[in-house]
PDB file of N, CA and C in Angstrom:
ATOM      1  N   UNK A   1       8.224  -6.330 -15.612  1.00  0.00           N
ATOM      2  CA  UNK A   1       6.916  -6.914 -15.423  1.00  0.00           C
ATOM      3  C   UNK A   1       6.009  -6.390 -16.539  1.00  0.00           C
ATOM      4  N   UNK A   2       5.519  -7.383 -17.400  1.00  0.00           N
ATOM      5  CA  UNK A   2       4.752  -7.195 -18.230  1.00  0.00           C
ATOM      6  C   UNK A   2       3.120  -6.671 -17.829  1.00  0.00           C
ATOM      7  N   UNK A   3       2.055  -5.476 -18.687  1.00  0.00           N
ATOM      8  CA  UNK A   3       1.041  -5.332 -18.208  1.00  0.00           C
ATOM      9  C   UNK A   3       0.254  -6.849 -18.158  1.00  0.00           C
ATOM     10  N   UNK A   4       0.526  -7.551 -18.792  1.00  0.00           N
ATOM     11  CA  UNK A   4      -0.218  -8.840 -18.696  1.00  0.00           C
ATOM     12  C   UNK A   4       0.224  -9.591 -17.243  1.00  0.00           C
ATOM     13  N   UNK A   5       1.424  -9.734 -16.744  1.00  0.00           N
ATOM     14  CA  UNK A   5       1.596 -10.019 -15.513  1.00  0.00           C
ATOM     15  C   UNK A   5       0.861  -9.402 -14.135  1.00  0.00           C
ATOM     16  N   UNK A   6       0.784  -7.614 -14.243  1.00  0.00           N
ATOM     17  CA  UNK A   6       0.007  -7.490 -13.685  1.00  0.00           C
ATOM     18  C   UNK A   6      -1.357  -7.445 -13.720  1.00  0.00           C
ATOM     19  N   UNK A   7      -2.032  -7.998 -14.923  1.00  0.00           N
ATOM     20  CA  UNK A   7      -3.406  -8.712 -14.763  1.00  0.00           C
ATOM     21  C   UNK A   7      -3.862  -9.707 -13.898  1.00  0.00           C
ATOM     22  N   UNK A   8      -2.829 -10.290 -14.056  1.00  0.00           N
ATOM     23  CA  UNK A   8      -3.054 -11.574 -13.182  1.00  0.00           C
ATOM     24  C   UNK A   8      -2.575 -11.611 -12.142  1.00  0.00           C
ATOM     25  N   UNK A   9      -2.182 -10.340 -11.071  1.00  0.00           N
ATOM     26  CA  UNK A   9      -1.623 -10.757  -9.801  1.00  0.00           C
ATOM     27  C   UNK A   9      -3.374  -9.736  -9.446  1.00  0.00           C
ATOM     28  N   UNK A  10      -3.490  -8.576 -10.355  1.00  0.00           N
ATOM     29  CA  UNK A  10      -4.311  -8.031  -9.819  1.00  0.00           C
ATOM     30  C   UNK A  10      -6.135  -8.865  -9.903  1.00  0.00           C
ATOM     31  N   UNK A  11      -6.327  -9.916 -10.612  1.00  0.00           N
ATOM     32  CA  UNK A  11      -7.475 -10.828 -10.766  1.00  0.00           C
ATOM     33  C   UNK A  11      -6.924 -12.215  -9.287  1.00  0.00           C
ATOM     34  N   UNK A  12      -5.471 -11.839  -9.097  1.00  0.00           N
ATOM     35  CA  UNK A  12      -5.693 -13.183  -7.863  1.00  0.00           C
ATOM     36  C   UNK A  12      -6.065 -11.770  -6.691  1.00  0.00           C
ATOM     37  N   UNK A  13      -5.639 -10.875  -6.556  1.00  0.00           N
ATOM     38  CA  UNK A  13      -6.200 -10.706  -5.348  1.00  0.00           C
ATOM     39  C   UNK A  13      -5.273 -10.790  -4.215  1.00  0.00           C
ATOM     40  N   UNK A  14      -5.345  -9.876  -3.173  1.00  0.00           N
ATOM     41  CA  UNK A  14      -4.232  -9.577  -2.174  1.00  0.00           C
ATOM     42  C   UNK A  14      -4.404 -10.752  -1.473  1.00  0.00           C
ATOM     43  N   UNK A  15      -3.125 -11.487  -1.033  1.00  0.00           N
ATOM     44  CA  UNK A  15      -2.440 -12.456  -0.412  1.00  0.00           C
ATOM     45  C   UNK A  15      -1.126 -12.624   0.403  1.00  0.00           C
ATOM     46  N   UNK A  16      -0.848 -13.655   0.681  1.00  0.00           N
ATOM     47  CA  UNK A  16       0.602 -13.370   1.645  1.00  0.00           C
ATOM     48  C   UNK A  16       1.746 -13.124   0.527  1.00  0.00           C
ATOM     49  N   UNK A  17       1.454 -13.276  -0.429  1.00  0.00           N
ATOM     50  CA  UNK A  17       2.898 -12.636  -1.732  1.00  0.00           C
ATOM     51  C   UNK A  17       2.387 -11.708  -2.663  1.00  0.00           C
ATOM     52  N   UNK A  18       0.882 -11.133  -2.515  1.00  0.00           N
ATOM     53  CA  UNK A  18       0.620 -10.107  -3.277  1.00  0.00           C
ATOM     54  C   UNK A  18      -0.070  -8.887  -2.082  1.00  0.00           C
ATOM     55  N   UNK A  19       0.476  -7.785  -2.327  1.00  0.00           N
ATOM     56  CA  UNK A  19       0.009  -6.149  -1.452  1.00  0.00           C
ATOM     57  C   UNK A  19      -0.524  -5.016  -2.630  1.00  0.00           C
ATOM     58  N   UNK A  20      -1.726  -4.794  -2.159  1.00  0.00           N
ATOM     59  CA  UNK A  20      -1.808  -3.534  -2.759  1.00  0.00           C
ATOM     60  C   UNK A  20      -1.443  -2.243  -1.921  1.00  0.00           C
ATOM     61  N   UNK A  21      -1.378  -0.921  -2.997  1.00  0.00           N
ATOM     62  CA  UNK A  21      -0.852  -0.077  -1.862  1.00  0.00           C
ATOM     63  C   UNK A  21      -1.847   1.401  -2.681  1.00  0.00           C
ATOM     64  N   UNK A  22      -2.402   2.130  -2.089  1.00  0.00           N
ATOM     65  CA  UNK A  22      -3.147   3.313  -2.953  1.00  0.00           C
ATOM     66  C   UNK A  22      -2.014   4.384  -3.365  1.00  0.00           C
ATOM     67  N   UNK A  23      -0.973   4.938  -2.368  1.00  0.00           N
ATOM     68  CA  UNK A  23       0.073   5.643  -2.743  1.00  0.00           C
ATOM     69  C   UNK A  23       0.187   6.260  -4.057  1.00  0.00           C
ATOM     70  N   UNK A  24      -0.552   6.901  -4.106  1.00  0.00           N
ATOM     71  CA  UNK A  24      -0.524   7.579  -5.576  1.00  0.00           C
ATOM     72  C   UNK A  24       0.349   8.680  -5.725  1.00  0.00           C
ATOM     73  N   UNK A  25       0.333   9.478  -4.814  1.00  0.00           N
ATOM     74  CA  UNK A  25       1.249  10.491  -4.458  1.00  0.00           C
ATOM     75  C   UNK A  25       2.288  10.729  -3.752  1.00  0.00           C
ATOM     76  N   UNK A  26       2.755   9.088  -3.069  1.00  0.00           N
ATOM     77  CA  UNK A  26       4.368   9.316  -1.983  1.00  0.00           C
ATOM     78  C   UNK A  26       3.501   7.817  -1.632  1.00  0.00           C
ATOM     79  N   UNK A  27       4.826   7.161  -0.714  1.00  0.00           N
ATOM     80  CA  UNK A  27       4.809   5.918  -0.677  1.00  0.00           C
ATOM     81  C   UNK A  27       4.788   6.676   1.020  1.00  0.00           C
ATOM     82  N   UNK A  28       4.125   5.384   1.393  1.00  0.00           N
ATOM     83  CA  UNK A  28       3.650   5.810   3.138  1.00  0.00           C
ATOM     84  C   UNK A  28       4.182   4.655   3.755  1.00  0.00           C
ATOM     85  N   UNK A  29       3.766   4.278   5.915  1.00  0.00           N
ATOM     86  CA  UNK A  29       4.822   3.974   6.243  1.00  0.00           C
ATOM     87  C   UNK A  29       4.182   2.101   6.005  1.00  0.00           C
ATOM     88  N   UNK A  30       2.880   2.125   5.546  1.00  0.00           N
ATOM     89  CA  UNK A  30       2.617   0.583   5.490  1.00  0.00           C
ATOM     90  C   UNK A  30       3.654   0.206   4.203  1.00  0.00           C
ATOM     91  N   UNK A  31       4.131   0.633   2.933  1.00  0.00           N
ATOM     92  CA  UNK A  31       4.543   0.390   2.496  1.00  0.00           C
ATOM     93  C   UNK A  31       6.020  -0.340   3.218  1.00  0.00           C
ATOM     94  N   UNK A  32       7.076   0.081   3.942  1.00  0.00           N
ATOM     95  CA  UNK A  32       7.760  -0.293   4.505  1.00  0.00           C
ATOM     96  C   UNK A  32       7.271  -1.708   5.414  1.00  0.00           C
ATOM     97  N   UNK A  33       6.315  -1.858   5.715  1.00  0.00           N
ATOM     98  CA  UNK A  33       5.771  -2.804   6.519  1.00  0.00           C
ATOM     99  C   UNK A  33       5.655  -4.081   5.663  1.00  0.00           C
ATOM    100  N   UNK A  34       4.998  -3.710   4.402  1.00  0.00           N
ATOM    101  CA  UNK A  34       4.743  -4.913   3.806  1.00  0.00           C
ATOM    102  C   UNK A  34       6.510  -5.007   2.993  1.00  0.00           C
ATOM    103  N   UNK A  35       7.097  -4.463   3.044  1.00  0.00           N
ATOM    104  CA  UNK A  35       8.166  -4.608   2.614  1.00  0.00           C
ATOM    105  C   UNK A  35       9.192  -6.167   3.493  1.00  0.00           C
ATOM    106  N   UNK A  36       9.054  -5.212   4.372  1.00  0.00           N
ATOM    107  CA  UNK A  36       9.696  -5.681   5.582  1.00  0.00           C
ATOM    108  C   UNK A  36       8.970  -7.447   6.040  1.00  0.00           C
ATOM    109  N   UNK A  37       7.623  -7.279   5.781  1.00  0.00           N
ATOM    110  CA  UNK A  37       7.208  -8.901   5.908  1.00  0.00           C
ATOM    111  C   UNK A  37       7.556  -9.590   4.627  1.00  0.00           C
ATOM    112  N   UNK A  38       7.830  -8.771   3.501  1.00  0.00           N
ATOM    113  CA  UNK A  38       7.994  -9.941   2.533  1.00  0.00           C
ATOM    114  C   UNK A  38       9.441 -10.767   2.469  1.00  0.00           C
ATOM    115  N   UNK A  39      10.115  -9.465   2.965  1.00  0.00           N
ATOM    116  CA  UNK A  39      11.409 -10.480   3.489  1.00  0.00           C
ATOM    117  C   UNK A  39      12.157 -11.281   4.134  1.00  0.00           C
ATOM    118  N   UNK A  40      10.767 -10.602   5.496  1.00  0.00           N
ATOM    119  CA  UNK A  40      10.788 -11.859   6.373  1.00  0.00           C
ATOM    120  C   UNK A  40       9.975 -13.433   6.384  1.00  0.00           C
ATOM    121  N   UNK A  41       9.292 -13.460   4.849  1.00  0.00           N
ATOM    122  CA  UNK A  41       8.459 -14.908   4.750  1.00  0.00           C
ATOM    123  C   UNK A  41       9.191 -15.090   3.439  1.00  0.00           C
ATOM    124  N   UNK A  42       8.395 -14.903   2.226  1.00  0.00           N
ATOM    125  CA  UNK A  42       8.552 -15.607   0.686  1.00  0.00           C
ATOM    126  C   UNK A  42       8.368 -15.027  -0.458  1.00  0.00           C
ATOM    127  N   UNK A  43       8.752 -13.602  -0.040  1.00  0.00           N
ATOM    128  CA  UNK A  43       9.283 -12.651  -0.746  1.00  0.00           C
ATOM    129  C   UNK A  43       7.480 -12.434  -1.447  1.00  0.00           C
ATOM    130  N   UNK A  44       7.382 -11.610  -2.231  1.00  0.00           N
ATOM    131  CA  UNK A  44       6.123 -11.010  -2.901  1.00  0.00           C
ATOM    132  C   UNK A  44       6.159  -9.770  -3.975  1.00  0.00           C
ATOM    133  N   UNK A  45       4.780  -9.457  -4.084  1.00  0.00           N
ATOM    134  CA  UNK A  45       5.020  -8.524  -5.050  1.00  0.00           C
ATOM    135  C   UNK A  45       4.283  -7.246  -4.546  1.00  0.00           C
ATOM    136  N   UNK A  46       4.512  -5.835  -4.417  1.00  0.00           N
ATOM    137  CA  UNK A  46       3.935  -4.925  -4.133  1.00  0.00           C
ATOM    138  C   UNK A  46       3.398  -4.286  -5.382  1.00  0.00           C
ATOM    139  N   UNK A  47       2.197  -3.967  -4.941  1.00  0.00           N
ATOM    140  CA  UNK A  47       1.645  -3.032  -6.536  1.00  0.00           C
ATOM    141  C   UNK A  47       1.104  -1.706  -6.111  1.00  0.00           C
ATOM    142  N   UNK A  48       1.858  -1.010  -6.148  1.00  0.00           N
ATOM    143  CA  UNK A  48       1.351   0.706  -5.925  1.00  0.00           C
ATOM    144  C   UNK A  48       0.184   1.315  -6.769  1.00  0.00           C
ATOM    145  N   UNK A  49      -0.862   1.676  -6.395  1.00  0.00           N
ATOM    146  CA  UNK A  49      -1.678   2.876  -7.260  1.00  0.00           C
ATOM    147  C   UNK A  49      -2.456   1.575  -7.216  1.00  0.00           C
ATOM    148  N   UNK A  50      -3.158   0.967  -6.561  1.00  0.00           N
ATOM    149  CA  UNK A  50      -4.178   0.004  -6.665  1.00  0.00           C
ATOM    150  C   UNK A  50      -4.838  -0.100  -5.006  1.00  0.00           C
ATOM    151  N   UNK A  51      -6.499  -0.032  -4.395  1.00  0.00           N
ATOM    152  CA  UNK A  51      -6.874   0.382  -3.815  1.00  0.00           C
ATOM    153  C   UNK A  51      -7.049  -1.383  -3.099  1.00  0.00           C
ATOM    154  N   UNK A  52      -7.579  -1.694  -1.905  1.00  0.00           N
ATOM    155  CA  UNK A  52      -7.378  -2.847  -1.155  1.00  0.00           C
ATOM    156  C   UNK A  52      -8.021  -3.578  -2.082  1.00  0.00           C
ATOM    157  N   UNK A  53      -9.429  -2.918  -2.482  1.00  0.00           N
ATOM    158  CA  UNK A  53     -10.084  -3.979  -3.019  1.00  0.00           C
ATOM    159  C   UNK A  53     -10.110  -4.712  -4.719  1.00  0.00           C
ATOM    160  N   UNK A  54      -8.735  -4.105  -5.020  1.00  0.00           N
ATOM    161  CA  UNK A  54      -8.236  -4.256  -6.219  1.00  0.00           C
ATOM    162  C   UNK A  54      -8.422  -3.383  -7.279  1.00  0.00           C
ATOM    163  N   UNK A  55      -9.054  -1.919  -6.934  1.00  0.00           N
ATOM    164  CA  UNK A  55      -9.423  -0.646  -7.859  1.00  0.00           C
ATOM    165  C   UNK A  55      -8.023  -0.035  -8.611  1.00  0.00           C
ATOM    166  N   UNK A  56      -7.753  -0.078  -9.675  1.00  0.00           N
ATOM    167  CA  UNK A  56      -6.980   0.703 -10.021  1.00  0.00           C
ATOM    168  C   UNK A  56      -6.746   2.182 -10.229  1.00  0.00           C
ATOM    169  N   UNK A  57      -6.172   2.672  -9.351  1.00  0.00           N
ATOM    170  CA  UNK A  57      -5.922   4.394  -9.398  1.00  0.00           C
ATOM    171  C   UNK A  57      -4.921   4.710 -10.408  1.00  0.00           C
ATOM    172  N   UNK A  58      -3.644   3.968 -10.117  1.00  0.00           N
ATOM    173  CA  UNK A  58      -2.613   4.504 -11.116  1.00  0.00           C
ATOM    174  C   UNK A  58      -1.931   5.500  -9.615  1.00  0.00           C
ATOM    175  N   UNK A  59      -0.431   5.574 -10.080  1.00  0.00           N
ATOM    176  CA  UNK A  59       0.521   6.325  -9.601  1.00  0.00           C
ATOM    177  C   UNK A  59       0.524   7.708 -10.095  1.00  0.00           C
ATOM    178  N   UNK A  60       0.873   9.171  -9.735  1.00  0.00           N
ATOM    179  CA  UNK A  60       0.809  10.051  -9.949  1.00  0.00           C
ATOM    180  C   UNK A  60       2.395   9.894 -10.773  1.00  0.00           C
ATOM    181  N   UNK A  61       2.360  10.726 -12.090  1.00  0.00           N
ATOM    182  CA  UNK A  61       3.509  10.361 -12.921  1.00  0.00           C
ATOM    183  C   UNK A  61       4.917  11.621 -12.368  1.00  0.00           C
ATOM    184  N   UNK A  62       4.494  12.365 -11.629  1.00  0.00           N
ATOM    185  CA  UNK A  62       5.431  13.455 -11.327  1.00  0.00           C
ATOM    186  C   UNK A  62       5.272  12.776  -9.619  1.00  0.00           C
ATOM    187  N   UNK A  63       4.878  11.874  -9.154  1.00  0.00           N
ATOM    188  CA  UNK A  63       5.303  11.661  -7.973  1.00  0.00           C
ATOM    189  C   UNK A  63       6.245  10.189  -8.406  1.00  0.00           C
ATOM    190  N   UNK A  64       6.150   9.737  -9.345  1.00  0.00           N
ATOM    191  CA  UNK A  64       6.997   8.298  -9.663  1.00  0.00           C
ATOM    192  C   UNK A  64       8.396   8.142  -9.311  1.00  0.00           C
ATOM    193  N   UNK A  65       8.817   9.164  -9.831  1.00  0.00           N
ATOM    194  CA  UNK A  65      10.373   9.128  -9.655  1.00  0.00           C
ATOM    195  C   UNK A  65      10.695   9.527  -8.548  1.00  0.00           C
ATOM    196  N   UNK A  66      10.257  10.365  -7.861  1.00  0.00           N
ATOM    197  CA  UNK A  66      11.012  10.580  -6.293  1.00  0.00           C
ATOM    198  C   UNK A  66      10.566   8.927  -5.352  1.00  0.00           C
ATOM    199  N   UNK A  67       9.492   8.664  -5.720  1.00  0.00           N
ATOM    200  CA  UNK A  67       8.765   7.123  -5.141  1.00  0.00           C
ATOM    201  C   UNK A  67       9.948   6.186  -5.481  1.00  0.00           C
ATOM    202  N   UNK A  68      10.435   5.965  -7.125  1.00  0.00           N
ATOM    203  CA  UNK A  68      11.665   5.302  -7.074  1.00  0.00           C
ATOM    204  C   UNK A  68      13.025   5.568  -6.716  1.00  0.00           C
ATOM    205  N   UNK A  69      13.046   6.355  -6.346  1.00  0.00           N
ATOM    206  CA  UNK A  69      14.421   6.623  -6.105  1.00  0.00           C
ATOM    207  C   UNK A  69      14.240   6.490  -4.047  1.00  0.00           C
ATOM    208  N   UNK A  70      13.146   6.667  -3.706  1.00  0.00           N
ATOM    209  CA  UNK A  70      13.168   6.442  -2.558  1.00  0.00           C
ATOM    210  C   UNK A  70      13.439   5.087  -1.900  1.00  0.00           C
ATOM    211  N   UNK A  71      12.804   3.831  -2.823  1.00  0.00           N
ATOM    212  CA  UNK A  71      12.154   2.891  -2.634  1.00  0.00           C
ATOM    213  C   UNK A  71      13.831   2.412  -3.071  1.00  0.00           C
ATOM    214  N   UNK A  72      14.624   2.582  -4.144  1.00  0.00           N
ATOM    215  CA  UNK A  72      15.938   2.291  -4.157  1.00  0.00           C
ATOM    216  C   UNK A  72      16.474   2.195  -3.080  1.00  0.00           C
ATOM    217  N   UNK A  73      16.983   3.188  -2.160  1.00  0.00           N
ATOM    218  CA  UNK A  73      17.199   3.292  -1.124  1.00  0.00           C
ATOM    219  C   UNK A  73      17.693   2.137  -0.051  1.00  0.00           C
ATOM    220  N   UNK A  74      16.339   1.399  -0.231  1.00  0.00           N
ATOM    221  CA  UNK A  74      16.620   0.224   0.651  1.00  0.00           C
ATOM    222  C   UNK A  74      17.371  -1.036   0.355  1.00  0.00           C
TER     223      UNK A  74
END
């Protein structure tokens, strides 16, 4: 995913195929939730380190990799 791709999911704005998630430091249990609905409708995109109302925080870079390797998992 290009940064230009996520320009534009983050200018449309949370929807039934776009989630933001603040998780900057460990992925929590809504994350699983919106997981879990996207597979049960039309699939989507999750964007971590971004606040409901579309604020960008950013991911903590020493929490990234345990976040991916968790998120593998499933």
């Amino acid at each position: 995913m290009t940064p230009e791709h996520i320009k534009r999911l983050l200018a449309e704005g949370e929807g039934l195929t776009i989630e933001y998630k603040e998780c900057v430091d460990g992925l929590n249990n809504s994350v699983w939730e919106t997981v879990c609905s996207f597979s049960n409708r039309y699939g989507g995109h999750l964007i971590l380190g971004v606040t409901d109302g579309g604020g960008v925080l950013g991911v903590n870079r020493t929490a990234a990799p345990s976040m991916r390797k968790t998120s593998s998992i499933c």
